[in-house]
C-alpha atoms as a PDB file:
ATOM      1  CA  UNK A   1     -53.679 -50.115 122.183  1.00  0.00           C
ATOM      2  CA  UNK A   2     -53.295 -50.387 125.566  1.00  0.00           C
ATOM      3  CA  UNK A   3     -54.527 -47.942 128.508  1.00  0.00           C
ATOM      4  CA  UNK A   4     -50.451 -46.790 128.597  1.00  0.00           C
ATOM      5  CA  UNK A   5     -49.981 -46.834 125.182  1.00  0.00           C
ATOM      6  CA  UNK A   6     -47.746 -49.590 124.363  1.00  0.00           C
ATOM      7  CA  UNK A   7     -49.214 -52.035 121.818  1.00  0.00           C
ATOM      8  CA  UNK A   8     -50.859 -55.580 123.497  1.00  0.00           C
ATOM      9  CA  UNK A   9     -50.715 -57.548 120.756  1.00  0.00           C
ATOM     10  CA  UNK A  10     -48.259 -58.156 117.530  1.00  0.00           C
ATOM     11  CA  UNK A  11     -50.722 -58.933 114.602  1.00  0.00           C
ATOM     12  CA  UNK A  12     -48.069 -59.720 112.299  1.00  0.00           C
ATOM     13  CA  UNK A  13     -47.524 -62.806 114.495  1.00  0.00           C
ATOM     14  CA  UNK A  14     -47.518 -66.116 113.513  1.00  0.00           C
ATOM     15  CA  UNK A  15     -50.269 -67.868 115.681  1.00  0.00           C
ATOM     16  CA  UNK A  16     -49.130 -70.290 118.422  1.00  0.00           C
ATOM     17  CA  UNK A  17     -50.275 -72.597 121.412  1.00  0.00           C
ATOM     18  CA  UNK A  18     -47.926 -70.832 123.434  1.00  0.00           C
ATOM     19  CA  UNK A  19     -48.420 -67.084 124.674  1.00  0.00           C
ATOM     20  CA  UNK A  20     -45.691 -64.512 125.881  1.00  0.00           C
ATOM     21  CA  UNK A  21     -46.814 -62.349 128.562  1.00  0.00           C
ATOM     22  CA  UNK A  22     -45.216 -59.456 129.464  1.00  0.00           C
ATOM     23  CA  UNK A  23     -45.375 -56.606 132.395  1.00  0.00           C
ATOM     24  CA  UNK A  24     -46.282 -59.263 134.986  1.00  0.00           C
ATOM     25  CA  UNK A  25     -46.535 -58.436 139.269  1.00  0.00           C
ATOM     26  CA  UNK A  26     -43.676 -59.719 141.131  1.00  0.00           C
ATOM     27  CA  UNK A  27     -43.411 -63.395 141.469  1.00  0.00           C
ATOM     28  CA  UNK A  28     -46.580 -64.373 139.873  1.00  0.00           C
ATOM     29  CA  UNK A  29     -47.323 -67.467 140.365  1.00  0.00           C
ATOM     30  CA  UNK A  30     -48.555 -70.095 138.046  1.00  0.00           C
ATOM     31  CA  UNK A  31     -52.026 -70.710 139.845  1.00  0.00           C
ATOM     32  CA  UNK A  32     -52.356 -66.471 138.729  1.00  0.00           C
ATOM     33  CA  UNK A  33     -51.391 -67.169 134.958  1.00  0.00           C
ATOM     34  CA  UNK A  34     -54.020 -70.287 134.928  1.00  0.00           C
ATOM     35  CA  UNK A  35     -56.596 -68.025 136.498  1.00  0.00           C
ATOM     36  CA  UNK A  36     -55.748 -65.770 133.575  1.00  0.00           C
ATOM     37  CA  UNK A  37     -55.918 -67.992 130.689  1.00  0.00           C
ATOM     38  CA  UNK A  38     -58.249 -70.567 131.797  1.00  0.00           C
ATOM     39  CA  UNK A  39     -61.435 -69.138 130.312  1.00  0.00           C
ATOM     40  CA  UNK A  40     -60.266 -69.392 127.143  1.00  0.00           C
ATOM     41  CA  UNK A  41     -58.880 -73.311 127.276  1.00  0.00           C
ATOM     42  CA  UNK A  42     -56.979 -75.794 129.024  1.00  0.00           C
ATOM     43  CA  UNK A  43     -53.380 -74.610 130.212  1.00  0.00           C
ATOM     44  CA  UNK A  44     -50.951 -77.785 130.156  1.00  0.00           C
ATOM     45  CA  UNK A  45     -47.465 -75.757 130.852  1.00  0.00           C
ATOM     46  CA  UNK A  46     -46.421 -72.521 132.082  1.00  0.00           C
ATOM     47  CA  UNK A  47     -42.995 -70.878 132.670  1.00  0.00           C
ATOM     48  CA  UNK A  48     -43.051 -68.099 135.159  1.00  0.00           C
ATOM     49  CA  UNK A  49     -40.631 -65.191 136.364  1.00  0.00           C
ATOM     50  CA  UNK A  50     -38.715 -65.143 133.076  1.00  0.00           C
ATOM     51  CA  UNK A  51     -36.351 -61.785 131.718  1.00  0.00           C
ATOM     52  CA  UNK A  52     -34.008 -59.410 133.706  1.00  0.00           C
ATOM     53  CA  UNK A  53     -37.062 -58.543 135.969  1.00  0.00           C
ATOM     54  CA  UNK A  54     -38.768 -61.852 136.407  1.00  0.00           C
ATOM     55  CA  UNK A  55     -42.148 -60.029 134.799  1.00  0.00           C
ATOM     56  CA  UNK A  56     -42.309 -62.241 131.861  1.00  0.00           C
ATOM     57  CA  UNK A  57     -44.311 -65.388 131.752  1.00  0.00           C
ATOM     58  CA  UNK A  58     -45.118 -68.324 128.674  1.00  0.00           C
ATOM     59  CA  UNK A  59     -48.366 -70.129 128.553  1.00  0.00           C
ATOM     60  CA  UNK A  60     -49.271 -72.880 127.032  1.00  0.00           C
ATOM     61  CA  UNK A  61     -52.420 -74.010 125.767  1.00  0.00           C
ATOM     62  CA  UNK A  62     -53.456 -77.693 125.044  1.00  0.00           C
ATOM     63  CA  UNK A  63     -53.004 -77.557 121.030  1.00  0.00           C
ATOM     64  CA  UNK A  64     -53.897 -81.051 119.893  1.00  0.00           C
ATOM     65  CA  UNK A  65     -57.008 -82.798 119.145  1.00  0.00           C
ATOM     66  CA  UNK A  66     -58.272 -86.239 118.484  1.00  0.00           C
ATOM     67  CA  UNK A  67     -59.818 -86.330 115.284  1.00  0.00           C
ATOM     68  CA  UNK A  68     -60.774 -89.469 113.083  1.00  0.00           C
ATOM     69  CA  UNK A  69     -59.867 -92.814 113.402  1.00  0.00           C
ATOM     70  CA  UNK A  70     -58.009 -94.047 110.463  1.00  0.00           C
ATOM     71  CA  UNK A  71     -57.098 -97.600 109.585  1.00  0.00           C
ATOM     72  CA  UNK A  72     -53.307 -97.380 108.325  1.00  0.00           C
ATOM     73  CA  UNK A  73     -51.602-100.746 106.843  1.00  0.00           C
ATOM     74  CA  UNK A  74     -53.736-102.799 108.999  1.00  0.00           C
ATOM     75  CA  UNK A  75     -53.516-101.109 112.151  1.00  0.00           C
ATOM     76  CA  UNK A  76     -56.248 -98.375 113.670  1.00  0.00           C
ATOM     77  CA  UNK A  77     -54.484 -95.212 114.347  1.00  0.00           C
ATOM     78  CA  UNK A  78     -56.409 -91.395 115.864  1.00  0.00           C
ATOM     79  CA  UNK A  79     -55.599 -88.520 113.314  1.00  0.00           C
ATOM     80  CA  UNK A  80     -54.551 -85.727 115.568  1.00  0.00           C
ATOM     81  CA  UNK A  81     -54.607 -81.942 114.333  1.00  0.00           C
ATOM     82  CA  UNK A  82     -53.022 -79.119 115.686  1.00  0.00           C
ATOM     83  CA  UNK A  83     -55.849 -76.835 116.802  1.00  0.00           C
ATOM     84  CA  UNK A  84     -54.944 -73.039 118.024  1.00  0.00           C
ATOM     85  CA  UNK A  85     -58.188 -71.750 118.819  1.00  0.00           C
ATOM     86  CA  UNK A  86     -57.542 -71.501 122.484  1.00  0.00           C
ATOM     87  CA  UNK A  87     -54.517 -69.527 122.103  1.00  0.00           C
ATOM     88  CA  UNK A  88     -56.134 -67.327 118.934  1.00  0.00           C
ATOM     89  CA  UNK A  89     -59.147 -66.502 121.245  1.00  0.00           C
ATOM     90  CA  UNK A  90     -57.256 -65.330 124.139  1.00  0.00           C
ATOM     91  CA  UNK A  91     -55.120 -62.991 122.303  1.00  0.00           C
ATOM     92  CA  UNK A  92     -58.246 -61.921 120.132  1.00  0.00           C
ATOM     93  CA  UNK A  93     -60.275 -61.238 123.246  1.00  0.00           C
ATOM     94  CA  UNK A  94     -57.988 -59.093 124.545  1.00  0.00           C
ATOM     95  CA  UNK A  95     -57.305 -56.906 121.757  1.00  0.00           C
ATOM     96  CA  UNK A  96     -61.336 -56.102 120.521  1.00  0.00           C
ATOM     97  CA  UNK A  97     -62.091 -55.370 124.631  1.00  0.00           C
ATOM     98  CA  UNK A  98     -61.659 -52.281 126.158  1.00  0.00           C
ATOM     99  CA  UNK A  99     -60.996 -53.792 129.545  1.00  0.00           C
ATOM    100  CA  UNK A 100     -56.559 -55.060 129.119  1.00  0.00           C
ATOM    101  CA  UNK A 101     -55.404 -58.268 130.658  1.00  0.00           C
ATOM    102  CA  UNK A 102     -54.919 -57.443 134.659  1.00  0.00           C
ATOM    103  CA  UNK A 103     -53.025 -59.655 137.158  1.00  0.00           C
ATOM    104  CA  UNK A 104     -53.195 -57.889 140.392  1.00  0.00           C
ATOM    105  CA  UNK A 105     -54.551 -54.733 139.157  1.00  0.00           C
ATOM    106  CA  UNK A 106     -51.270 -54.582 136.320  1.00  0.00           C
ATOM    107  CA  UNK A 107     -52.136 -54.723 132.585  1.00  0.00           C
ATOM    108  CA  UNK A 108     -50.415 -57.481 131.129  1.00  0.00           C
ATOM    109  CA  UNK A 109     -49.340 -57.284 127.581  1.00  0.00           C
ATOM    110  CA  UNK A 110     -49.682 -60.324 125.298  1.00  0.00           C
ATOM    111  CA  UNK A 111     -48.443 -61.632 122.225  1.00  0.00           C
ATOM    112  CA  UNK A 112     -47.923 -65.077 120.400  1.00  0.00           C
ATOM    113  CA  UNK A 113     -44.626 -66.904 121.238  1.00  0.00           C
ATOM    114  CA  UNK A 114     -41.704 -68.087 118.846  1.00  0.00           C
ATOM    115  CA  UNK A 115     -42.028 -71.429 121.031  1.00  0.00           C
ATOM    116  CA  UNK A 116     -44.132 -74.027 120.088  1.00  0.00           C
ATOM    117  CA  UNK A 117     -43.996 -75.545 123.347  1.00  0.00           C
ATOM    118  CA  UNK A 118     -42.494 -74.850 126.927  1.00  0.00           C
ATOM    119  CA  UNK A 119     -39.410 -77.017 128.114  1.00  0.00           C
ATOM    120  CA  UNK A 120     -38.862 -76.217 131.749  1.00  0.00           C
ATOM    121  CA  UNK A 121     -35.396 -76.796 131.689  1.00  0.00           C
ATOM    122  CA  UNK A 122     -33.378 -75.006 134.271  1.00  0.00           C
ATOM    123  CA  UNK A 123     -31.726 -71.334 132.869  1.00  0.00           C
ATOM    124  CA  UNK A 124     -28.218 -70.964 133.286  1.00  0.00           C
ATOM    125  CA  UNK A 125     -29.242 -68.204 135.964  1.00  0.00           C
ATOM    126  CA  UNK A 126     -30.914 -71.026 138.372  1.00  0.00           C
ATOM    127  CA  UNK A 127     -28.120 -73.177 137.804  1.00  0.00           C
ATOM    128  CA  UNK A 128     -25.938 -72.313 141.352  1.00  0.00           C
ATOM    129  CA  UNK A 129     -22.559 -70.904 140.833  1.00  0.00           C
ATOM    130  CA  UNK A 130     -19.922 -68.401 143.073  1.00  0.00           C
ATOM    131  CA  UNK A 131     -20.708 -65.847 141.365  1.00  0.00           C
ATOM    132  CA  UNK A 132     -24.399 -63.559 141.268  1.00  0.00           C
ATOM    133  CA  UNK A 133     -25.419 -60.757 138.638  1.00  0.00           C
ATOM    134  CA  UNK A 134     -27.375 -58.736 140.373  1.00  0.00           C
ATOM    135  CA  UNK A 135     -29.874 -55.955 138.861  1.00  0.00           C
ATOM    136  CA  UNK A 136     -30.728 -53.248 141.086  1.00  0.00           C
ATOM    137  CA  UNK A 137     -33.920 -50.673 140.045  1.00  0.00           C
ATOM    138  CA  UNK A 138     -34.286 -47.432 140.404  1.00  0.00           C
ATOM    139  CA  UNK A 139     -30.628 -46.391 140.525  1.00  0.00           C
ATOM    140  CA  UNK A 140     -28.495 -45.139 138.231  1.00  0.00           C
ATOM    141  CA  UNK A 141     -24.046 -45.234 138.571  1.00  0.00           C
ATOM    142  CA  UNK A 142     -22.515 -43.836 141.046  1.00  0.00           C
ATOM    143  CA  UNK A 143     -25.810 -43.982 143.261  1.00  0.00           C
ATOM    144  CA  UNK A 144     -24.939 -47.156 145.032  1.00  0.00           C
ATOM    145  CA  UNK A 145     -21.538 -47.176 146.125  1.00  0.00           C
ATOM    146  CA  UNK A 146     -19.144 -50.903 146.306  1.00  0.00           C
ATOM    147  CA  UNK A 147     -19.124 -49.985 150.011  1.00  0.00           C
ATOM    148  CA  UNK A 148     -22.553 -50.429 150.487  1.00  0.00           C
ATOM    149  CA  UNK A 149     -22.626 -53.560 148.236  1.00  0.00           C
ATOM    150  CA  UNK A 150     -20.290 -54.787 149.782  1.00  0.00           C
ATOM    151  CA  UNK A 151     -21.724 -54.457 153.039  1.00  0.00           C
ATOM    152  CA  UNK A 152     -24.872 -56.057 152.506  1.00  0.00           C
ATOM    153  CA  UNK A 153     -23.844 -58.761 150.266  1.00  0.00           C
ATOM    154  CA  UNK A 154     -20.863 -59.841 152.718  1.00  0.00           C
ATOM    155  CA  UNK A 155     -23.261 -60.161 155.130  1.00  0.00           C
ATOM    156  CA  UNK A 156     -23.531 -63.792 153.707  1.00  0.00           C
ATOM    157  CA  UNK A 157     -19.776 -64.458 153.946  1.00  0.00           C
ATOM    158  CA  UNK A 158     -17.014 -63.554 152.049  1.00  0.00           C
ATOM    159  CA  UNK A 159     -17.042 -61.541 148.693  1.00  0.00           C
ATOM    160  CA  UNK A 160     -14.243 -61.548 146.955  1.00  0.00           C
ATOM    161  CA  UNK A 161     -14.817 -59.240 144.046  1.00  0.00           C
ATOM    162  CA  UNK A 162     -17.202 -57.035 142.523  1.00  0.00           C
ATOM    163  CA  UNK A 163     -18.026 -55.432 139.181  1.00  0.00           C
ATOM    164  CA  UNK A 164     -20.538 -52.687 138.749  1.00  0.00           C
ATOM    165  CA  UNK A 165     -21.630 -51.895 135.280  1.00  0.00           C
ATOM    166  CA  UNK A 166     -25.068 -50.257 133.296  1.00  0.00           C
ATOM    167  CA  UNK A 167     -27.069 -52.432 130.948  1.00  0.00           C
ATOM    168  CA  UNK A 168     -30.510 -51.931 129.152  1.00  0.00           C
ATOM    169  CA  UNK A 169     -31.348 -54.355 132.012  1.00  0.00           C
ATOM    170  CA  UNK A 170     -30.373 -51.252 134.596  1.00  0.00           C
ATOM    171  CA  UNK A 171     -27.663 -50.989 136.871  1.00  0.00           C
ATOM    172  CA  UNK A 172     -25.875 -53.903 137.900  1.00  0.00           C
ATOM    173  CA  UNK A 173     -23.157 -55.704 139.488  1.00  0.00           C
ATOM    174  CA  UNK A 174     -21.482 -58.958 139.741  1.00  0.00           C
ATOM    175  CA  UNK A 175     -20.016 -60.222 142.577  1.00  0.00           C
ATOM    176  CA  UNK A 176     -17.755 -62.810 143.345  1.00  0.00           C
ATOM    177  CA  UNK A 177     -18.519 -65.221 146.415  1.00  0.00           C
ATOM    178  CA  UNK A 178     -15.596 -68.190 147.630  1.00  0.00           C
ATOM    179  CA  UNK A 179     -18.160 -70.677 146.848  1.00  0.00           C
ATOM    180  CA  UNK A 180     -21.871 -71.792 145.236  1.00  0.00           C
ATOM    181  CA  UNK A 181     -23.342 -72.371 148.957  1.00  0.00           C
ATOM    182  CA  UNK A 182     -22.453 -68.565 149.959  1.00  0.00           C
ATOM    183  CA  UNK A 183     -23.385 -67.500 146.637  1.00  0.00           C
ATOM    184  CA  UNK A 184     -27.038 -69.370 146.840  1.00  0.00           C
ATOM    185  CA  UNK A 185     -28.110 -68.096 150.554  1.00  0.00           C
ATOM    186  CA  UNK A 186     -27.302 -64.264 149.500  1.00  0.00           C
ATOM    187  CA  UNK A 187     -29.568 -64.884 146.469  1.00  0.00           C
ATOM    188  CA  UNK A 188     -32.423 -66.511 148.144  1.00  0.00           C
ATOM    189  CA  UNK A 189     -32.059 -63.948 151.067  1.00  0.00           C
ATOM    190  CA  UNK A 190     -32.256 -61.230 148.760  1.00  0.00           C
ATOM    191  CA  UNK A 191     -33.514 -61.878 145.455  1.00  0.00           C
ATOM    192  CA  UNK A 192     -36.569 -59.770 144.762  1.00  0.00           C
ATOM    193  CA  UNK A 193     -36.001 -57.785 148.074  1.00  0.00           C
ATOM    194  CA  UNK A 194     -36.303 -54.145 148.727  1.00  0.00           C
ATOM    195  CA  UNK A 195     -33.538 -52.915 149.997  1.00  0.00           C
ATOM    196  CA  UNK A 196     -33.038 -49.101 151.584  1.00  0.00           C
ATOM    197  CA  UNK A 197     -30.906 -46.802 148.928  1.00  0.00           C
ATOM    198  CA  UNK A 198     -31.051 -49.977 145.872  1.00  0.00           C
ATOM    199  CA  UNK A 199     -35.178 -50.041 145.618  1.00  0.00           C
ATOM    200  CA  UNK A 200     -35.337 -53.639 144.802  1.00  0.00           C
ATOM    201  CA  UNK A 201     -32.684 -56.067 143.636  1.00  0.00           C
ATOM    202  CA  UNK A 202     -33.019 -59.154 141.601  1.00  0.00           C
ATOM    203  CA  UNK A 203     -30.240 -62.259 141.548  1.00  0.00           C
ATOM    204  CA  UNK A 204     -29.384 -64.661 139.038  1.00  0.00           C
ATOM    205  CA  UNK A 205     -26.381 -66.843 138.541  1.00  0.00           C
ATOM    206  CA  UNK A 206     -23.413 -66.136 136.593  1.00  0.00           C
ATOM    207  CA  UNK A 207     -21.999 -69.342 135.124  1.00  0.00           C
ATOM    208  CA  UNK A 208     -18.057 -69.631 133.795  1.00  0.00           C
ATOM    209  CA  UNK A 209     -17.393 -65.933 134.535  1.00  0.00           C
ATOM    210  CA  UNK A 210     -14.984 -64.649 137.147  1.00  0.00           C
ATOM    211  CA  UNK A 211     -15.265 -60.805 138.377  1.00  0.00           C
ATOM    212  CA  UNK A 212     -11.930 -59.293 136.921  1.00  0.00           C
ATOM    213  CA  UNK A 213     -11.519 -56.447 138.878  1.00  0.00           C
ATOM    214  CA  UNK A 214      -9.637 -55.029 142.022  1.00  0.00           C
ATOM    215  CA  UNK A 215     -10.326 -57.191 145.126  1.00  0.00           C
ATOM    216  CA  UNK A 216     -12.507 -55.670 147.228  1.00  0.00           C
ATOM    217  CA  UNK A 217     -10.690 -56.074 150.678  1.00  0.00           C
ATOM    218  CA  UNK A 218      -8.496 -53.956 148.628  1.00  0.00           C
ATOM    219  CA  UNK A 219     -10.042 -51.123 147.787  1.00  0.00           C
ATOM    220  CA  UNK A 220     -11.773 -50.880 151.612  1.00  0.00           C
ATOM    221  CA  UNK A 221      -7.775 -50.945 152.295  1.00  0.00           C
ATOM    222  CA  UNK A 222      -7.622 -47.551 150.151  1.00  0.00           C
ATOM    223  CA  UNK A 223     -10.538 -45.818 151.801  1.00  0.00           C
ATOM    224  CA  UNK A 224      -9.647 -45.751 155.011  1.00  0.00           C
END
């Protein structure tokens, strides 16, 4: 068990090259996950910023060894074998110490993946679109009002719409730009940003979905 109580490890796992780490600082970066893992093996991939809250990460350690050359119907071949021991150490390491997994002072919980390797594919949420689901911590409905979206989303250019809505995720909102370039320099401005009243807010893509709801330009209409 971990220093907070929540469980580091799943034992009932199925072991795997690739490791799912969980409760990660903001934004850490890959050279932080090798730094991590190294002592136990050779990292080949890693996937950072994954989940709602970008504090997930996969790891993945080199799994396959040269073993015996083998002569098959004429030809010499290497027998490889999948070997797991860097993986099975890590996680092993961690859960007989008394001292958790720690990237910038954070314990980091750890646990075998489902994958059996990392494909860094773009998620739909990277791929640009006109419209951003935003998460915001800390706040709850009816904390954050559209106004104040509004105003510091528009700030970008024009929004057309906006949805606000509460998922296990947190509070969130989507909101509709004209196009993909507005839509892209409001994210990068503001993704991961604090901002005063919405704590910090975190900005993915939205694919194939428009925001069915009043327009906005609207309801400031009704307001005033």
């Amino acid at each position: 068990m971990s220093t907070s109580g929540q469980p580091q490890f799943r034992y009932t796992q199925t072991p795997s090259k690739v490791l799912h780490l969980r409760n990660l600082p903001w934004e850490c970066t890959e050279e932080e996950l090798v730094e991590l893992c190294k002592p136990f093996g050779k990292i080949v991939n890693t996937k950072c910023n994954v989940g709602a809250n970008r504090n997930q990460a996969f790891v993945e350690f080199l799994g396959f060894l040269n073993g015996k050359r083998l002569m098959f119907r004429g030809s010499a071949v290497t027998w490889i074998r999948l070997d797991l021991n860097q993986a099975i150490s890590m996680v092993s390491y961690y859960a007989s110490s008394s001292e958790p997994a720690q990237v910038r002072g954070k314990t980091v919980y750890i646990q075998y993946s489902n994958r059996h390797e990392i494909v860094n594919n773009k998620s739909p949420g990277d791929v640009p679109g006109n419209v951003l689901l935003v998460t915001i911590e800390g706040v709850e409905a009816g904390d954050v009002s559209i106004d104040v979206i509004h105003l510091v989303f528009s700030a970008f250019g024009f929004v057309h719409k906006i949805a606000t809505f509460e998922k296990a995720a947190g509070f969130q909102a989507l909101i509709q730009f004209t196009d993909a370039e507005t839509a892209s320099s409001a994210r990068n401005a503001l993704d991961g940003r604090s901002i005063p009243g919405m704590h910090s807010i975190f900005c993915i893509y939205c694919q194939n979905m428009l925001v069915h709801v009043t327009c906005v330009s609207h309801i400031l209409h009704t307001q005033i």
